[in-house]
PDB file of N, CA and C in Angstrom:
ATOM      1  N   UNK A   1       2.513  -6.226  10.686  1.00  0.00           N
ATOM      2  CA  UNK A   1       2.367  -5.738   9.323  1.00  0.00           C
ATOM      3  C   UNK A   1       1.954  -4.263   9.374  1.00  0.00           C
ATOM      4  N   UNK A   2       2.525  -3.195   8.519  1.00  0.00           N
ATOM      5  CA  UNK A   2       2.141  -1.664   8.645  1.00  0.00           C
ATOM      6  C   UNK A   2       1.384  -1.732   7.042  1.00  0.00           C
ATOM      7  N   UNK A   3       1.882  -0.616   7.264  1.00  0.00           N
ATOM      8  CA  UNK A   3       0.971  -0.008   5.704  1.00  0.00           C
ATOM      9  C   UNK A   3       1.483   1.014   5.174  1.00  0.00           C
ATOM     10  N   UNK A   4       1.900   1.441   4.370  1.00  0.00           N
ATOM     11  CA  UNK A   4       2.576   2.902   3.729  1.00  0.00           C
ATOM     12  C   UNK A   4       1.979   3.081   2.535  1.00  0.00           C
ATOM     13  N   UNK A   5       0.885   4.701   2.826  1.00  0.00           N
ATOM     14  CA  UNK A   5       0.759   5.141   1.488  1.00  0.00           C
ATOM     15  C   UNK A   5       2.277   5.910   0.736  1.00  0.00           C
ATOM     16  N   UNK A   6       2.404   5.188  -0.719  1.00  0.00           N
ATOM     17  CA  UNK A   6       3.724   5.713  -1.049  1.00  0.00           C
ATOM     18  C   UNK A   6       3.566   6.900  -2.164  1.00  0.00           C
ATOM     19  N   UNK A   7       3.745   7.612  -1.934  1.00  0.00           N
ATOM     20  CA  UNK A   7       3.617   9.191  -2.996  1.00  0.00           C
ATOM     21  C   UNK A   7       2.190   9.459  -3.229  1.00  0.00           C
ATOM     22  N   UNK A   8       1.391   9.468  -2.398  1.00  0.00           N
ATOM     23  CA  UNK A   8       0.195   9.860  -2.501  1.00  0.00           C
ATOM     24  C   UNK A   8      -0.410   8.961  -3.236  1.00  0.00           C
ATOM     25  N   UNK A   9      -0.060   7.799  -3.751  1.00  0.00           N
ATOM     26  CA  UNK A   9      -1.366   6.861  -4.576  1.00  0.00           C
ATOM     27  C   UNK A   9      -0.899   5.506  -4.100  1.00  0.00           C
ATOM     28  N   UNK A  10       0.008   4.710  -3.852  1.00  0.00           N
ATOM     29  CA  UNK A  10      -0.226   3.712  -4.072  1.00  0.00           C
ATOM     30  C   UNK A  10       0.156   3.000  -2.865  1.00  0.00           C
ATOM     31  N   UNK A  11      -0.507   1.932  -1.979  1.00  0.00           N
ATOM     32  CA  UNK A  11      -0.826   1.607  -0.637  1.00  0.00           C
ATOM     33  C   UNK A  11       0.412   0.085  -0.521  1.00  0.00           C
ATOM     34  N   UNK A  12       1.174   0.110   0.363  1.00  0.00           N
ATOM     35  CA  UNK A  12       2.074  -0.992   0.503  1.00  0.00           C
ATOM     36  C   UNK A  12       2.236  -1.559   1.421  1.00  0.00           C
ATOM     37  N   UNK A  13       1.788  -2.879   2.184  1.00  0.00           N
ATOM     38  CA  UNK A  13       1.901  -3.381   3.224  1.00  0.00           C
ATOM     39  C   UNK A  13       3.333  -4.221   2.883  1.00  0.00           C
ATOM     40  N   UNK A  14       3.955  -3.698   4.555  1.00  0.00           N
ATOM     41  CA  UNK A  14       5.772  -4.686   4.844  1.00  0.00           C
ATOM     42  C   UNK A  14       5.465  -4.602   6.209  1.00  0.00           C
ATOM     43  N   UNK A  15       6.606  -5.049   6.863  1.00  0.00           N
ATOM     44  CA  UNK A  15       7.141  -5.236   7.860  1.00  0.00           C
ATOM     45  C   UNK A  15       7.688  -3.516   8.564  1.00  0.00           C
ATOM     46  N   UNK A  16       8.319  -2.927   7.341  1.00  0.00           N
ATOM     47  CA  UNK A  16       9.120  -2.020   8.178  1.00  0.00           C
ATOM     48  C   UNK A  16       9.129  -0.996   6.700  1.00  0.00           C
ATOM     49  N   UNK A  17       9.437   0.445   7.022  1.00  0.00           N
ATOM     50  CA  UNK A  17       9.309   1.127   6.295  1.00  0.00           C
ATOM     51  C   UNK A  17      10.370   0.871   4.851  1.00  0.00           C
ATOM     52  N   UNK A  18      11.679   0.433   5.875  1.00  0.00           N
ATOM     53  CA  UNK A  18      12.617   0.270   4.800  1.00  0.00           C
ATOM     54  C   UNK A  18      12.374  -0.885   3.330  1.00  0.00           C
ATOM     55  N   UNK A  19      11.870  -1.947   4.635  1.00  0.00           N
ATOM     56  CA  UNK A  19      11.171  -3.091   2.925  1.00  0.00           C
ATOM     57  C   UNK A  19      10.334  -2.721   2.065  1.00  0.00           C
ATOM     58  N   UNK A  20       9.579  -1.797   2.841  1.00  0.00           N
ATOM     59  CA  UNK A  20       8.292  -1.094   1.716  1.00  0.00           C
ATOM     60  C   UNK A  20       9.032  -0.176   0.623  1.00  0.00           C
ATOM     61  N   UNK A  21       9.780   0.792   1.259  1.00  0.00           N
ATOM     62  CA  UNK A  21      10.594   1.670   0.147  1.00  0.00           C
ATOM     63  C   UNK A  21      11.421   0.913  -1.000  1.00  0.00           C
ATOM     64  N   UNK A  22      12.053  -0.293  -0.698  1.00  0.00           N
ATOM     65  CA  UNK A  22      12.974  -0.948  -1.262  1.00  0.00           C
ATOM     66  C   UNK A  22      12.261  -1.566  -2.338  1.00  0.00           C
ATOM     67  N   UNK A  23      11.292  -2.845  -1.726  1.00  0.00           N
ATOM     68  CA  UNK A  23      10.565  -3.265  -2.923  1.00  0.00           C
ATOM     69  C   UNK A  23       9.561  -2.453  -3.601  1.00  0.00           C
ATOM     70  N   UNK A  24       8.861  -1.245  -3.146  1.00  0.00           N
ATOM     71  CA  UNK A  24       7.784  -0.622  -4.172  1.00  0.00           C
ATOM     72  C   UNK A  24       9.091   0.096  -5.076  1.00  0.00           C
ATOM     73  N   UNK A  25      10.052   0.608  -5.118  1.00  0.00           N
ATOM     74  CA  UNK A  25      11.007   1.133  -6.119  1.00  0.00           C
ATOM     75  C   UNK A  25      11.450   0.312  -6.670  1.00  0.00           C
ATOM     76  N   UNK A  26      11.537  -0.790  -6.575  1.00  0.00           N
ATOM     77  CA  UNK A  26      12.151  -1.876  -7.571  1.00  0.00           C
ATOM     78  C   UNK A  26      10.981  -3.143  -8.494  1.00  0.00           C
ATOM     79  N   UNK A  27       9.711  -3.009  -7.736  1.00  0.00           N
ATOM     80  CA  UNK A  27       8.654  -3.012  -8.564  1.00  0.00           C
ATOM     81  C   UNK A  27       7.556  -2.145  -9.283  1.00  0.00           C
ATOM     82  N   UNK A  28       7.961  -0.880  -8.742  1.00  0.00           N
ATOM     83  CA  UNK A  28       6.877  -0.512  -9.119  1.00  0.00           C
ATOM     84  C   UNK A  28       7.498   1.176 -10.211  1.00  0.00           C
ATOM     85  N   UNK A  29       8.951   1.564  -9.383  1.00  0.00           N
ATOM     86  CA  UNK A  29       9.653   2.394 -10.180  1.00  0.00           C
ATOM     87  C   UNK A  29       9.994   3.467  -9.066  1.00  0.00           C
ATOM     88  N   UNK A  30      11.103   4.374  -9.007  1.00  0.00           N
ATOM     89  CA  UNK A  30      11.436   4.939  -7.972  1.00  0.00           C
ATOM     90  C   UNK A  30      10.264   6.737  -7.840  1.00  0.00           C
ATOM     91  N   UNK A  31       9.972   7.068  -9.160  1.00  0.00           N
ATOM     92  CA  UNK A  31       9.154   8.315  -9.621  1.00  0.00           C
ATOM     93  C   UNK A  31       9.607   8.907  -8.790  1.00  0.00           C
ATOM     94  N   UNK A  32       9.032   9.478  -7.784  1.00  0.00           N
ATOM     95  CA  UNK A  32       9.265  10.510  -6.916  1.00  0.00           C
ATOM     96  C   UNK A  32      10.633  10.238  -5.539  1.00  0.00           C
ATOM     97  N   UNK A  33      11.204   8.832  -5.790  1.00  0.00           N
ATOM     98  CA  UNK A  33      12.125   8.579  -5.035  1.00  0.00           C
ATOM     99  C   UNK A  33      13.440   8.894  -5.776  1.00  0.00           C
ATOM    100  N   UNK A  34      13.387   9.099  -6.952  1.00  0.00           N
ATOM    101  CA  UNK A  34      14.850   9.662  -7.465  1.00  0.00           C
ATOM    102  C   UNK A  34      15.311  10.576  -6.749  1.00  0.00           C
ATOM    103  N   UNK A  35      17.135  10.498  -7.441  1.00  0.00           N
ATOM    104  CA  UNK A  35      17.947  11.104  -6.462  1.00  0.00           C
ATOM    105  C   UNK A  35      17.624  12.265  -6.754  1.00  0.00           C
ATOM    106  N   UNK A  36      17.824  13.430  -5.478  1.00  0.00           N
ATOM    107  CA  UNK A  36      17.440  15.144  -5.489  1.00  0.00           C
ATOM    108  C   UNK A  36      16.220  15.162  -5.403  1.00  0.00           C
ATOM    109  N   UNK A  37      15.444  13.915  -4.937  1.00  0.00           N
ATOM    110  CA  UNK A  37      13.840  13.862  -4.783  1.00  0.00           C
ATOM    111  C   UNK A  37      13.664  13.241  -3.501  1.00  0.00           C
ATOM    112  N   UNK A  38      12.351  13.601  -2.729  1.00  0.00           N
ATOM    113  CA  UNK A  38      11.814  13.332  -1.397  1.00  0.00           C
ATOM    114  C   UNK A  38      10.853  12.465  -1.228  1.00  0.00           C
ATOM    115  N   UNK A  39      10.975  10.894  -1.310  1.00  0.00           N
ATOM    116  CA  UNK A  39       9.887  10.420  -1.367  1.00  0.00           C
ATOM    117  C   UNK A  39       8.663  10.203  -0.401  1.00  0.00           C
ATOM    118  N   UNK A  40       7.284  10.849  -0.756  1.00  0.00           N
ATOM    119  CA  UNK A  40       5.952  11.529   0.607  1.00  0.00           C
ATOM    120  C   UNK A  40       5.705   9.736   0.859  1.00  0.00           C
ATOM    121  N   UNK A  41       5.569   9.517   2.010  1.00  0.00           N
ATOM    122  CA  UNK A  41       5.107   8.294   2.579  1.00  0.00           C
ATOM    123  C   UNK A  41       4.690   8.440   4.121  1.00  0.00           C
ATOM    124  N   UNK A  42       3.362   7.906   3.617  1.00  0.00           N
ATOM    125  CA  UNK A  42       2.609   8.013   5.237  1.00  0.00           C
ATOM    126  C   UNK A  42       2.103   6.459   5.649  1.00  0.00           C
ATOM    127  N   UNK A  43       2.321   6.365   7.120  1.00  0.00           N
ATOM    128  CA  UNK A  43       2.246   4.916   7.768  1.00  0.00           C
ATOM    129  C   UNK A  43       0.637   5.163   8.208  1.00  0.00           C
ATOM    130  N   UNK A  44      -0.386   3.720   7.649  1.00  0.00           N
ATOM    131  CA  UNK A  44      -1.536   3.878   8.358  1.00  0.00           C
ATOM    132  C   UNK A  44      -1.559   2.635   8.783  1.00  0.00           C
ATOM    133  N   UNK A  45      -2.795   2.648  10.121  1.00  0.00           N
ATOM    134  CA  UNK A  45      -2.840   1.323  10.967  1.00  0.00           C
ATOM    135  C   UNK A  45      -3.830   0.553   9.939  1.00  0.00           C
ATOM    136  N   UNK A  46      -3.630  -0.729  10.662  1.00  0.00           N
ATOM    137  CA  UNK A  46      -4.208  -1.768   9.925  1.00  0.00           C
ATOM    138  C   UNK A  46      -5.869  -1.653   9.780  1.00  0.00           C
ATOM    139  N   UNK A  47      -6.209  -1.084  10.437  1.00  0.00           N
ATOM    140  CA  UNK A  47      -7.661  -1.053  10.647  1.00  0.00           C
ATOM    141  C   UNK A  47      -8.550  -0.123   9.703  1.00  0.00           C
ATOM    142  N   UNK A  48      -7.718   1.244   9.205  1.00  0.00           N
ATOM    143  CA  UNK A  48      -7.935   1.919   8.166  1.00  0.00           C
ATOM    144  C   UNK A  48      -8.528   1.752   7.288  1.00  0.00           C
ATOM    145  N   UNK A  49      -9.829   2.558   7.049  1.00  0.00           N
ATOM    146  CA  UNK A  49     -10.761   2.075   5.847  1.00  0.00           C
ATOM    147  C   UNK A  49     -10.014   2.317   5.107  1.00  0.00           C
ATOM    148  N   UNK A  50     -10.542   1.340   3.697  1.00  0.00           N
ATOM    149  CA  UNK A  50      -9.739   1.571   2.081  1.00  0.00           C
ATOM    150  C   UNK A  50     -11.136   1.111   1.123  1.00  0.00           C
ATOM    151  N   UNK A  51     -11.111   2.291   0.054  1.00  0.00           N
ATOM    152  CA  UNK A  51     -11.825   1.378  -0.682  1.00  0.00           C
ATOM    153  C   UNK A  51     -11.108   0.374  -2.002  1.00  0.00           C
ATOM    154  N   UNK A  52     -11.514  -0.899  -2.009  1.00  0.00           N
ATOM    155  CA  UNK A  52     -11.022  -1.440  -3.051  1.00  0.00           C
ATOM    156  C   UNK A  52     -11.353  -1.549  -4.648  1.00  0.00           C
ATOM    157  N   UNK A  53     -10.354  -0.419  -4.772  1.00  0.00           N
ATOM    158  CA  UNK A  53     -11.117  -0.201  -6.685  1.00  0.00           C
ATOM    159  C   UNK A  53     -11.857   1.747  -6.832  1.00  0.00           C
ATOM    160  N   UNK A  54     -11.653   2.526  -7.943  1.00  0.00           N
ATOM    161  CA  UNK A  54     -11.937   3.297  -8.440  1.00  0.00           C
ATOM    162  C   UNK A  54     -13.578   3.686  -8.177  1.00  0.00           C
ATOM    163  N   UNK A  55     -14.346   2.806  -8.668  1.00  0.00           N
ATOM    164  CA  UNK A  55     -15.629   2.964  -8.779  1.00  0.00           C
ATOM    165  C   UNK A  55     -16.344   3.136  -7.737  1.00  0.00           C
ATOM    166  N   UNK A  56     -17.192   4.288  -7.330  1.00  0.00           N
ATOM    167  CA  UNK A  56     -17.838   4.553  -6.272  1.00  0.00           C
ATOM    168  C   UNK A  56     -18.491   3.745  -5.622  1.00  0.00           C
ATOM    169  N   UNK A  57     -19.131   2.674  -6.174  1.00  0.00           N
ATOM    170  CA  UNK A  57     -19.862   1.819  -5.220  1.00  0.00           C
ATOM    171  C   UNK A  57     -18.705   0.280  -5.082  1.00  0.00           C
ATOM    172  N   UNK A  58     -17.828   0.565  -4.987  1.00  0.00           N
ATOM    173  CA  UNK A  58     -16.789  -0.571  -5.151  1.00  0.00           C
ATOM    174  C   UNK A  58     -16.958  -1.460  -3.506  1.00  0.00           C
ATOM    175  N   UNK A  59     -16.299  -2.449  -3.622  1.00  0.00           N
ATOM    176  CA  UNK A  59     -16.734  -3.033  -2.123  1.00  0.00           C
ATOM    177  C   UNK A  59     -15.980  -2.217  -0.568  1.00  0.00           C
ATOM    178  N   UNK A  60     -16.059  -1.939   0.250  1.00  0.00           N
ATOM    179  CA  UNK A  60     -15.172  -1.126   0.953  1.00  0.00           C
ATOM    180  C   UNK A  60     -14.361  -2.051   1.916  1.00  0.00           C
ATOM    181  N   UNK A  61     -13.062  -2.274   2.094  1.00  0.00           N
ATOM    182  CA  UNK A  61     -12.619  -2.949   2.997  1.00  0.00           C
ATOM    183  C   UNK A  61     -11.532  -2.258   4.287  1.00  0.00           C
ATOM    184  N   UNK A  62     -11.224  -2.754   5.492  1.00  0.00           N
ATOM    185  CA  UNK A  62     -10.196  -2.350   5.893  1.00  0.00           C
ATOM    186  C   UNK A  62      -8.836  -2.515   5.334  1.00  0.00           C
ATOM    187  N   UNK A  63      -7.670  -2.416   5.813  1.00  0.00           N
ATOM    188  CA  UNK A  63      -6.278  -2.757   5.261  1.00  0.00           C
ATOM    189  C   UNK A  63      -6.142  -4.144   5.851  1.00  0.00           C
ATOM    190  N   UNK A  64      -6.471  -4.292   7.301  1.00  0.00           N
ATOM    191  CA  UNK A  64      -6.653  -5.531   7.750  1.00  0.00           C
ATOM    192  C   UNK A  64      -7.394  -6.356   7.503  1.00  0.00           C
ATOM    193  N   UNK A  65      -8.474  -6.427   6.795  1.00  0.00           N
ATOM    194  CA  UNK A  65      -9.178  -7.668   6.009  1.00  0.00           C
ATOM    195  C   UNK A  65      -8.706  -8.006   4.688  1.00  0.00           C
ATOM    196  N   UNK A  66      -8.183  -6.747   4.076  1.00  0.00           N
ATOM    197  CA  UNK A  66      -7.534  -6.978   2.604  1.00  0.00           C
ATOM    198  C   UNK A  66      -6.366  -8.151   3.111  1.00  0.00           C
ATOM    199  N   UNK A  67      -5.386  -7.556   3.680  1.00  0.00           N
ATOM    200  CA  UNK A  67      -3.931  -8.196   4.103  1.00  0.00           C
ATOM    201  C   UNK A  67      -4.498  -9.336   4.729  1.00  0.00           C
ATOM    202  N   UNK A  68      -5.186  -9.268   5.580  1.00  0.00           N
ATOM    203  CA  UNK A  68      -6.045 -11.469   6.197  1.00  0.00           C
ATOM    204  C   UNK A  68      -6.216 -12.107   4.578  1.00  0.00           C
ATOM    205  N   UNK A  69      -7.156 -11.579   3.712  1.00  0.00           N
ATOM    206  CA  UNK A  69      -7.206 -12.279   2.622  1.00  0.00           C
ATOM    207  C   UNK A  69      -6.262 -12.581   1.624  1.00  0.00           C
ATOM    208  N   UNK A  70      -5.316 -11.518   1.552  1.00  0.00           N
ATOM    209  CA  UNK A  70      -3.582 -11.802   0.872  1.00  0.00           C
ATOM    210  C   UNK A  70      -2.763 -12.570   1.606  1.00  0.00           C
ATOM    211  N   UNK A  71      -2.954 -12.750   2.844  1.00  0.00           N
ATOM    212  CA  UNK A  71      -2.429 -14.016   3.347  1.00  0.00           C
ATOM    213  C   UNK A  71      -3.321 -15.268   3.260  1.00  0.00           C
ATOM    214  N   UNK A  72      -4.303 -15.414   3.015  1.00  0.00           N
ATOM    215  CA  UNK A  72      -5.304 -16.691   3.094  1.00  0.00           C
ATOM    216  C   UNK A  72      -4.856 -17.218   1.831  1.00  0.00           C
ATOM    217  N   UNK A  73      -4.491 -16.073   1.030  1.00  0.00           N
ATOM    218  CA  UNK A  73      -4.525 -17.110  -0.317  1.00  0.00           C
ATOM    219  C   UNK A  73      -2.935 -17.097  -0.948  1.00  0.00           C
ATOM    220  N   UNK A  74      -2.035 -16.893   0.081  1.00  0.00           N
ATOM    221  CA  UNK A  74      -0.827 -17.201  -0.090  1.00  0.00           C
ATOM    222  C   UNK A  74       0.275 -15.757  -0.544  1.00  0.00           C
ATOM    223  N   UNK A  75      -0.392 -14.598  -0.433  1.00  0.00           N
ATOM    224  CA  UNK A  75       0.332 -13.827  -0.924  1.00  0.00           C
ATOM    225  C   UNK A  75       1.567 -13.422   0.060  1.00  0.00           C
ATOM    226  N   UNK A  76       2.778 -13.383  -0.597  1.00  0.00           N
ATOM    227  CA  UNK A  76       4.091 -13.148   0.148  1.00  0.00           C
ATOM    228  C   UNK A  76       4.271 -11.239   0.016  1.00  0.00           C
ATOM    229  N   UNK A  77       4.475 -10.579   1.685  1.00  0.00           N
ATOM    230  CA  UNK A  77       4.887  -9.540   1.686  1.00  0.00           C
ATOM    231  C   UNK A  77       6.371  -9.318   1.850  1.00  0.00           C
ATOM    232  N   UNK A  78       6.430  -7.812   1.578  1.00  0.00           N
ATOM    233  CA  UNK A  78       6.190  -6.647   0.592  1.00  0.00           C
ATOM    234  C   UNK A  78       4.888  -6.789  -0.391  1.00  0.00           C
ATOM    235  N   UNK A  79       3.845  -6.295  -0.477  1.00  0.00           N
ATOM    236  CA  UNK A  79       3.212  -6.156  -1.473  1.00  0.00           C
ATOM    237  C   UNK A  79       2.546  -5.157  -1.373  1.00  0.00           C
ATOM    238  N   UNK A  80       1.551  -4.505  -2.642  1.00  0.00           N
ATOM    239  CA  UNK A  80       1.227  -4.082  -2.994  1.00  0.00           C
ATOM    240  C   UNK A  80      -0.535  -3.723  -3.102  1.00  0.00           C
ATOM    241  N   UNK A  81      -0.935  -3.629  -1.876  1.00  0.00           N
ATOM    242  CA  UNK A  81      -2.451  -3.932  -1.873  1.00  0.00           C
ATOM    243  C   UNK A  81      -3.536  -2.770  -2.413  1.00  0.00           C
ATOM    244  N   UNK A  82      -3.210  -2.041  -2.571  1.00  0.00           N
ATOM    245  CA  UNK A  82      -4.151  -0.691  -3.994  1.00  0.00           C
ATOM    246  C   UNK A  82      -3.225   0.109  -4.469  1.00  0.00           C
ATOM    247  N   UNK A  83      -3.700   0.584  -5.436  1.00  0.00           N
ATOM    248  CA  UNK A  83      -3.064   1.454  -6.664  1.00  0.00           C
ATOM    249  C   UNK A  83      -4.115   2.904  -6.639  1.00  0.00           C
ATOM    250  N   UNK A  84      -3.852   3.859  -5.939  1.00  0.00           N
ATOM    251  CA  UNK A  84      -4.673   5.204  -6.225  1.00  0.00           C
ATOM    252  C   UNK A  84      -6.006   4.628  -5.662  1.00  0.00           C
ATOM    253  N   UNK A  85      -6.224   4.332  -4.549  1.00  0.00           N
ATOM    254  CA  UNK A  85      -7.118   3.817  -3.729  1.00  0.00           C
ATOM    255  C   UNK A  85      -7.608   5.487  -3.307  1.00  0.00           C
ATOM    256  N   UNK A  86      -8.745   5.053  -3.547  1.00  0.00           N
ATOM    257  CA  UNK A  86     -10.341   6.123  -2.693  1.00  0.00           C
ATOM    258  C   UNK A  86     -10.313   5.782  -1.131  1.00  0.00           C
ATOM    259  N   UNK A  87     -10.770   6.673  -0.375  1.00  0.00           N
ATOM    260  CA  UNK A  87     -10.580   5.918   1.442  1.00  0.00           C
ATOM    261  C   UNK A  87     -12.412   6.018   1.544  1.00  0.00           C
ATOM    262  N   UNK A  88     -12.760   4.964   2.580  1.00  0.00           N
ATOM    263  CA  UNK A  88     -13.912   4.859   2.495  1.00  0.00           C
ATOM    264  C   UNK A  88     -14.800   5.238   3.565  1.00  0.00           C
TER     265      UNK A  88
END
């Protein structure tokens, strides 16, 4: 499992870069992937602090404990594990 921050805000764990690009543009909207546009995407390891949620004292997790718990409770990737995530 990787991780791709996609256009500077929003964090996507897949398999491979291509599933991440495919499904965050078809759920989430192409914005900065339109055509004559460059979409910024950076790969981080699983271990990578994240904080979960806006609010400064929010709980802090890795990418790899988030993604253990999206699989514990059944979540199917491609998904979507923060939205404009703070790093912690």
């Amino acid at each position: 499992m990787l991780v791709f921050k996609m256009d500077d805000c929003d964090f996507v764990a897949a398999h491979s870069r291509d599933t991440a690009i495919a499904w965050y543009d078809g759920h989430v909207g192409p914005h900065a992937g339109e055509e004559g546009t460059e979409r910024e995407i950076e790969e981080y390891e699983l271990f990578t602090a994240m904080r979960a949620g806006l609010h400064p004292e929010s709980q802090s997790f890795t990418f790899a404990e988030q993604i253990a718990a999206m699989q514990a409770a059944g979540e199917t990737f491609p998904a979507v594990i923060a939205m404009d995530a703070h790093y912690a």
